[in-house]
N, C-alpha and C. Protein backbone atom coordinates (compact mmCIF):
# COMPACT_ATOMS: atom_id res chain seq x y z
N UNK A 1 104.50 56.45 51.47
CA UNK A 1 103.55 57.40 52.02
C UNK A 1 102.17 57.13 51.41
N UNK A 2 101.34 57.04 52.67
CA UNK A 2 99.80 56.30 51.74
C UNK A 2 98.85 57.89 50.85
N UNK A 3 98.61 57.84 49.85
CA UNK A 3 97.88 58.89 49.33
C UNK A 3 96.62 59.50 49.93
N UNK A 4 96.84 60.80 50.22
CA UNK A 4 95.44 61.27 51.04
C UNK A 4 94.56 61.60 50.34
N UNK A 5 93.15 60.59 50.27
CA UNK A 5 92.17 60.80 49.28
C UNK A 5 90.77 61.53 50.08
N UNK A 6 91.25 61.36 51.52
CA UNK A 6 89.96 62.52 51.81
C UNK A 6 90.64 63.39 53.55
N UNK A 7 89.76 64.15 53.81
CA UNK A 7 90.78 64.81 54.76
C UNK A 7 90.39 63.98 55.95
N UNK A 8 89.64 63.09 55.82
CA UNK A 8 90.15 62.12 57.11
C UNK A 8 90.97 61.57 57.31
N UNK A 9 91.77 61.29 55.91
CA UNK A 9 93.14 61.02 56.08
C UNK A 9 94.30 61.96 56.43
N UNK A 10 94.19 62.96 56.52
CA UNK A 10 94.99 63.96 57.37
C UNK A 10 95.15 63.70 58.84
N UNK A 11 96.27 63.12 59.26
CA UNK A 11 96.88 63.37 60.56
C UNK A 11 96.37 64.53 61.17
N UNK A 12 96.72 65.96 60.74
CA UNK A 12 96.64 66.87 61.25
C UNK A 12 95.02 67.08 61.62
N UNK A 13 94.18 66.74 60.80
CA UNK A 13 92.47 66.96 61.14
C UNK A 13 92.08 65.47 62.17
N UNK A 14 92.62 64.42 61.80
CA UNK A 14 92.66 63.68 62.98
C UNK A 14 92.95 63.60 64.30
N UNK A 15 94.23 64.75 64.86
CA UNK A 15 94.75 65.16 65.79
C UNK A 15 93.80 66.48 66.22
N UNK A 16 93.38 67.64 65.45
CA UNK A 16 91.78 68.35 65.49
C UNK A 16 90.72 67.64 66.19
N UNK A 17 90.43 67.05 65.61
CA UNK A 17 89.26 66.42 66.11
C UNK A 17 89.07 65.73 67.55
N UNK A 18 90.32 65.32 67.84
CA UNK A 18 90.62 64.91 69.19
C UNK A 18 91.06 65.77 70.39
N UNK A 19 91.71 67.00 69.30
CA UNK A 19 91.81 68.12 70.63
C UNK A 19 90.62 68.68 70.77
N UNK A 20 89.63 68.76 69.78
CA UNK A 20 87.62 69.67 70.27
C UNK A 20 87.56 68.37 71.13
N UNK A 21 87.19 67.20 71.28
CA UNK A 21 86.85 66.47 72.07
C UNK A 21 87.63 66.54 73.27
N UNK A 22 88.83 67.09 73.93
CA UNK A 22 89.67 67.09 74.56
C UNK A 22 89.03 68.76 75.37
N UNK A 23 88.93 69.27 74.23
CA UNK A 23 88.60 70.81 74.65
C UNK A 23 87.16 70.50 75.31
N UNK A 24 85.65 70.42 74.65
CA UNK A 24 84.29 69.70 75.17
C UNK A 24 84.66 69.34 76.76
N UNK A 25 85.59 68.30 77.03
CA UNK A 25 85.61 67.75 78.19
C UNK A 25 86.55 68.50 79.35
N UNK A 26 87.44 69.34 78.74
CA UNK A 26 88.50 70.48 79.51
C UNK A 26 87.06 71.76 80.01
N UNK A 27 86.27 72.19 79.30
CA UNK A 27 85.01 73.05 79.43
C UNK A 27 84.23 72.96 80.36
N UNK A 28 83.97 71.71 80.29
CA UNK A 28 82.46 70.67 81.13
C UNK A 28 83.01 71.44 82.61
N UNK A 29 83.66 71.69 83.25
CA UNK A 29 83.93 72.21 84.49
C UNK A 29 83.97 73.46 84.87
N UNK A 30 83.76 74.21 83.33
CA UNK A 30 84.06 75.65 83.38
C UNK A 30 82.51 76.35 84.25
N UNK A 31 82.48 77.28 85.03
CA UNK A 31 81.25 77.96 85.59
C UNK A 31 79.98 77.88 84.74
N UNK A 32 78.93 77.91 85.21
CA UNK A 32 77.79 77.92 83.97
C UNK A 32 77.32 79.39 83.50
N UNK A 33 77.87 80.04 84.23
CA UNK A 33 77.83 81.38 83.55
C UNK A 33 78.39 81.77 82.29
N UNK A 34 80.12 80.82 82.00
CA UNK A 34 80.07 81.05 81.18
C UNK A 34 79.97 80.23 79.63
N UNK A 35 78.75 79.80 80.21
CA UNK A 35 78.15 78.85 79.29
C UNK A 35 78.18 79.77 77.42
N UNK A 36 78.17 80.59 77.50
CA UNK A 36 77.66 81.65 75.92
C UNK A 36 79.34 82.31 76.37
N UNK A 37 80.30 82.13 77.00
CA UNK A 37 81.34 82.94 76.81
C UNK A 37 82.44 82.34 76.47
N UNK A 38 83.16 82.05 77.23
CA UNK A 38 84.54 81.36 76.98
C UNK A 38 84.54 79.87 76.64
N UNK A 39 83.79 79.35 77.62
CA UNK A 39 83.06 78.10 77.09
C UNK A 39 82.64 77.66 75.73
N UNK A 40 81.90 78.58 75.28
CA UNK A 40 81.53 78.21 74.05
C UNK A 40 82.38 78.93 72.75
N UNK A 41 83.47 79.97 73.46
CA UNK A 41 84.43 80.00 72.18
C UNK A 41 85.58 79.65 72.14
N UNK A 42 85.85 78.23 73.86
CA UNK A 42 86.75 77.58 72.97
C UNK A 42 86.01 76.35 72.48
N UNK A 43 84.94 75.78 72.61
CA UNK A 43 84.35 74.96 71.74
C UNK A 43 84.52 75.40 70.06
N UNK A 44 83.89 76.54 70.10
CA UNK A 44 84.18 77.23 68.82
C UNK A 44 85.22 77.35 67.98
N UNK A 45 86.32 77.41 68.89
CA UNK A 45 87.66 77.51 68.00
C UNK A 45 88.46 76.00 67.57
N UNK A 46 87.91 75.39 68.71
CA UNK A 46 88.48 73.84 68.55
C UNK A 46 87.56 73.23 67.58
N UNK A 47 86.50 73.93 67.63
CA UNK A 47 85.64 72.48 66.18
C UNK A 47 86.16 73.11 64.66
N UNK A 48 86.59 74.74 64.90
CA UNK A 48 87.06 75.28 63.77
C UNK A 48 88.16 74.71 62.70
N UNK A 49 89.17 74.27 63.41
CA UNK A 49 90.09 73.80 62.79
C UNK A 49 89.96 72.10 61.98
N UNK A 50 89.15 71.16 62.59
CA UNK A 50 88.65 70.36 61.58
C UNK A 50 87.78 70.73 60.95
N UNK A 51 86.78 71.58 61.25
CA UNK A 51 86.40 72.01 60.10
C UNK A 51 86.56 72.92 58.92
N UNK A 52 87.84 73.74 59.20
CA UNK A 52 88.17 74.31 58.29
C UNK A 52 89.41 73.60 57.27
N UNK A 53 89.66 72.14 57.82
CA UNK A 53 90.38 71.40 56.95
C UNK A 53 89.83 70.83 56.27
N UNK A 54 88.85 70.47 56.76
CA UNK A 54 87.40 69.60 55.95
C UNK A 54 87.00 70.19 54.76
N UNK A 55 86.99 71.41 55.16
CA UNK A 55 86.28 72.63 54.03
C UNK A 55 87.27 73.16 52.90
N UNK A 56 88.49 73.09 53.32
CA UNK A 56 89.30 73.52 52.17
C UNK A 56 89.95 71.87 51.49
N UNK A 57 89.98 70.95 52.09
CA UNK A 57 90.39 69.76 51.17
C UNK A 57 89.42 69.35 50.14
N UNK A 58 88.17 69.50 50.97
CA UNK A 58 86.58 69.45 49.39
C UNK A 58 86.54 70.63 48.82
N UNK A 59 87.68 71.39 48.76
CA UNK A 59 87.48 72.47 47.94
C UNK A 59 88.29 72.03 46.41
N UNK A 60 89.02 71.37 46.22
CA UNK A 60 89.76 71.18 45.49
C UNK A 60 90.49 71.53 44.71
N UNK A 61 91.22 72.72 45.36
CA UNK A 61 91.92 73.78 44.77
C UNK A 61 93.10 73.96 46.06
N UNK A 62 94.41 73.47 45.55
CA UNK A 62 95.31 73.89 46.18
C UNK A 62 95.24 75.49 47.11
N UNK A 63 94.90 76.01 46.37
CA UNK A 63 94.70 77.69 47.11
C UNK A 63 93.90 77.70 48.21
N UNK A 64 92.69 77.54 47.61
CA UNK A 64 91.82 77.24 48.56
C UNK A 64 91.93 76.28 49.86
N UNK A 65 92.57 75.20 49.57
CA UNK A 65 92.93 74.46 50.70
C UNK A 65 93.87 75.22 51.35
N UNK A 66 94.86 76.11 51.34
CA UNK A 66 95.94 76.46 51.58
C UNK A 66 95.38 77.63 52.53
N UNK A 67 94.64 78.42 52.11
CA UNK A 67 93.65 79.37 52.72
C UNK A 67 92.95 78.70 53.95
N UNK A 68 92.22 77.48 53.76
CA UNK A 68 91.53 77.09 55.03
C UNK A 68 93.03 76.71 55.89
N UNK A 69 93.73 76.01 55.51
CA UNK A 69 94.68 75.57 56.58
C UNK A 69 95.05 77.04 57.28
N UNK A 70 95.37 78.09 56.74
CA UNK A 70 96.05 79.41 57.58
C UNK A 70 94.45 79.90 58.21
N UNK A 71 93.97 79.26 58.16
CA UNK A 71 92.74 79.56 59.04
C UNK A 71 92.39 78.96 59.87
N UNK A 72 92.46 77.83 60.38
CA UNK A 72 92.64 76.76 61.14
C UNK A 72 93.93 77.15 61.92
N UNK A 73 95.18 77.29 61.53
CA UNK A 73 96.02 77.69 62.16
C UNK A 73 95.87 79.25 62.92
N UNK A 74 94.91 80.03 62.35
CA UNK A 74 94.00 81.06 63.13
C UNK A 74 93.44 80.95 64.55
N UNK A 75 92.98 79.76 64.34
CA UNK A 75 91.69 78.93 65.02
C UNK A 75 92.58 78.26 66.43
N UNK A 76 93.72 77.28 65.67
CA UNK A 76 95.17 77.21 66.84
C UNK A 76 95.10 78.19 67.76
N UNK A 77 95.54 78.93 67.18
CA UNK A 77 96.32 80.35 67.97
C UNK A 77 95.34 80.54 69.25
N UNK A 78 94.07 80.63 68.33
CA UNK A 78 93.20 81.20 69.17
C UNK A 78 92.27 80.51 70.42
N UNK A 79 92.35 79.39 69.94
CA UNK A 79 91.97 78.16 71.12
C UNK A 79 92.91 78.27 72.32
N UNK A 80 95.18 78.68 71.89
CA UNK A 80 95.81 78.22 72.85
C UNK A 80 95.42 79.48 73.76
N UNK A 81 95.56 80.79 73.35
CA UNK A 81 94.80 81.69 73.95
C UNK A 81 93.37 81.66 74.98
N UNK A 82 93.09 81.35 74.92
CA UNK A 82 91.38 81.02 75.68
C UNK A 82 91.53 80.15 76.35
N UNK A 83 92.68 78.74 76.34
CA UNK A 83 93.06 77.81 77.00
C UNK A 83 93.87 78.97 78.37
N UNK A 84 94.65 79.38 78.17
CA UNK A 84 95.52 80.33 79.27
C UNK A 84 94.80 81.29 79.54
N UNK A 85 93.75 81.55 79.05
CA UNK A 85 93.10 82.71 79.33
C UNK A 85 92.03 82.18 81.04
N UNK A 86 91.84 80.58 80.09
CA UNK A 86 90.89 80.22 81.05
C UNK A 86 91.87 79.58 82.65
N UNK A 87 93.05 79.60 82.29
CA UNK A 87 93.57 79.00 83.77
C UNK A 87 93.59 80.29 84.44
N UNK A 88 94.28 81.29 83.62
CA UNK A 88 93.94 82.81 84.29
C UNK A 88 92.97 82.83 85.30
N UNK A 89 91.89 82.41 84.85
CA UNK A 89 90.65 83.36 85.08
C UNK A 89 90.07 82.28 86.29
N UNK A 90 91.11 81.10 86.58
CA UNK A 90 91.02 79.76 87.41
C UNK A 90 89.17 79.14 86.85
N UNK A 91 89.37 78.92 86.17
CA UNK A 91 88.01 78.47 85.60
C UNK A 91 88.25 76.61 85.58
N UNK A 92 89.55 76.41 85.16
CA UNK A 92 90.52 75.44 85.32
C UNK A 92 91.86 75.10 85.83
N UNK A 93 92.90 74.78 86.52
CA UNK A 93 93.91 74.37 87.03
C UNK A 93 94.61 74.33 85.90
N UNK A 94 96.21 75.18 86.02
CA UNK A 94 97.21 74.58 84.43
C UNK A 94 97.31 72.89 84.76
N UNK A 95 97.26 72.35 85.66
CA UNK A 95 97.67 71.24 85.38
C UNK A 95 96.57 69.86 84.16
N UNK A 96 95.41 70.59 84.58
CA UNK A 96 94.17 69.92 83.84
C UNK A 96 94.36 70.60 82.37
N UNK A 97 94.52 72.02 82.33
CA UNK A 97 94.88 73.01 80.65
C UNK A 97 95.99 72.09 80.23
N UNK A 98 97.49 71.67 80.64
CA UNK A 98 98.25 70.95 79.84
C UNK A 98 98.07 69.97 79.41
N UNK A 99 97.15 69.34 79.06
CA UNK A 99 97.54 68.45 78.31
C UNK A 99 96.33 68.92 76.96
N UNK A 100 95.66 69.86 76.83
CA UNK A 100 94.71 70.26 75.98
C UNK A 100 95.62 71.04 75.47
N UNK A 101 96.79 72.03 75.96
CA UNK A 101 97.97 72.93 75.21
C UNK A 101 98.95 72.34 74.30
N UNK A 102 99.30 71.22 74.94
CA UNK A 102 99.89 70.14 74.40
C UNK A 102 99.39 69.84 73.16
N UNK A 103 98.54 69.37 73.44
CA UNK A 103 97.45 68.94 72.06
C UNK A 103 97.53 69.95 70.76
N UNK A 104 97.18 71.16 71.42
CA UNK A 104 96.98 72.77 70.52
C UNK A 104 98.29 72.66 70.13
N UNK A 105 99.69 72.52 70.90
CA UNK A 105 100.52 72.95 70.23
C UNK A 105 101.10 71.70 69.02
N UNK A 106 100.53 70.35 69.44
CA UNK A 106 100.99 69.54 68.52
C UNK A 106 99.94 69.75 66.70
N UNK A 107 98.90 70.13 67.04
CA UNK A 107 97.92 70.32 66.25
C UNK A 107 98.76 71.96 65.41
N UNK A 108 99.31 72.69 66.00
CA UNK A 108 99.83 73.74 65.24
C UNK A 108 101.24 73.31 64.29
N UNK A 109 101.81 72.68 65.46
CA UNK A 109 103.00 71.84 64.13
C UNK A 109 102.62 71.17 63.00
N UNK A 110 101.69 70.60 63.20
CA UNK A 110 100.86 69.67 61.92
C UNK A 110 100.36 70.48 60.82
N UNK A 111 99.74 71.69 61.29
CA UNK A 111 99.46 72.77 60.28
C UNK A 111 100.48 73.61 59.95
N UNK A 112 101.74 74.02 60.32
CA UNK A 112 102.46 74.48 59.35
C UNK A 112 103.20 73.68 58.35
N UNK A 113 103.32 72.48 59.55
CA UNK A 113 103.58 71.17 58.17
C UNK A 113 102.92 71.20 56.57
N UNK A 114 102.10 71.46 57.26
CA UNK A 114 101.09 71.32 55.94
C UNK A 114 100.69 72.17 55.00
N UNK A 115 101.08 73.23 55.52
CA UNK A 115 101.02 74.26 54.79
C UNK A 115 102.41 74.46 53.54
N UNK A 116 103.64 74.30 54.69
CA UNK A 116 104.83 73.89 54.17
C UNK A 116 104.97 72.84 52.70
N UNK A 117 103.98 72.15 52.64
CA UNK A 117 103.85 71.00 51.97
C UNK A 117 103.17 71.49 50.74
N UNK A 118 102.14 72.30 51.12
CA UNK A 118 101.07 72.62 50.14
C UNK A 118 101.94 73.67 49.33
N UNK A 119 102.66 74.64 49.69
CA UNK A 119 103.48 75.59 49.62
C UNK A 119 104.36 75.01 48.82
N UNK A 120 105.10 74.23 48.77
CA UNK A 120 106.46 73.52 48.05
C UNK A 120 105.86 72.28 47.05
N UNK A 121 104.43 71.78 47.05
CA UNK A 121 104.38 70.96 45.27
C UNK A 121 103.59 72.29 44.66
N UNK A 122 104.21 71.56 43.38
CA UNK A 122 103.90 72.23 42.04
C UNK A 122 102.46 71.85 41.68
């Protein structure tokens, strides 16, 4: 197992980063009205989670990292929400939302992973 010396080496913030870019381009179609609404808080929630891994791995305190990850996994939750919220609201087609849910939900396994992990060393 290669040693993770910065959180770019995290799978899980690597897989982040690709679902905001996934999310950005799932948006781009959304109405321009709601440019300041839904639009911009699932941008919001999707840039959250790499950055809240970012922010607790340069923290350098197990706790603290452990804290941003259940916040990020906040950020999960709340992106898959706004994702279904937005097929609801037909802003997008589920068929165009699945594969950005997909993403959310693989990005949520990675964070309890990790939490799991952080949770169990000494």
């Amino acid at each position: 197992m290669a040693r993770i010396t910065s959180y770019k080496d995290l799978v899980a913030w690597q897989r982040a980063m690709d679902l905001a870019a996934e999310c950005y381009c799932l948006t781009a179609v959304f109405p321009i009205e709601e440019r300041y609404g839904l639009t911009a808080q699932i941008r919001k929630a999707a840039v959250s989670i790499s950055s809240n891994l970012a922010e607790g791995h340069n923290r350098r305190s197990r706790q603290a990292f452990a804290n941003h990850v259940g916040i990020a996994l906040g950020s999960q939750a709340e992106l898959e929400t706004q994702i279904v919220l937005a097929v609801r609201l037909d802003f997008v087609s589920q068929a165009a939302a699945v594969p950005a849910l997909e993403s959310a939900a693989e990005v949520g396994r990675l964070l309890h992973g990790l939490v799991r992990s952080l949770e169990n060393t000494d």
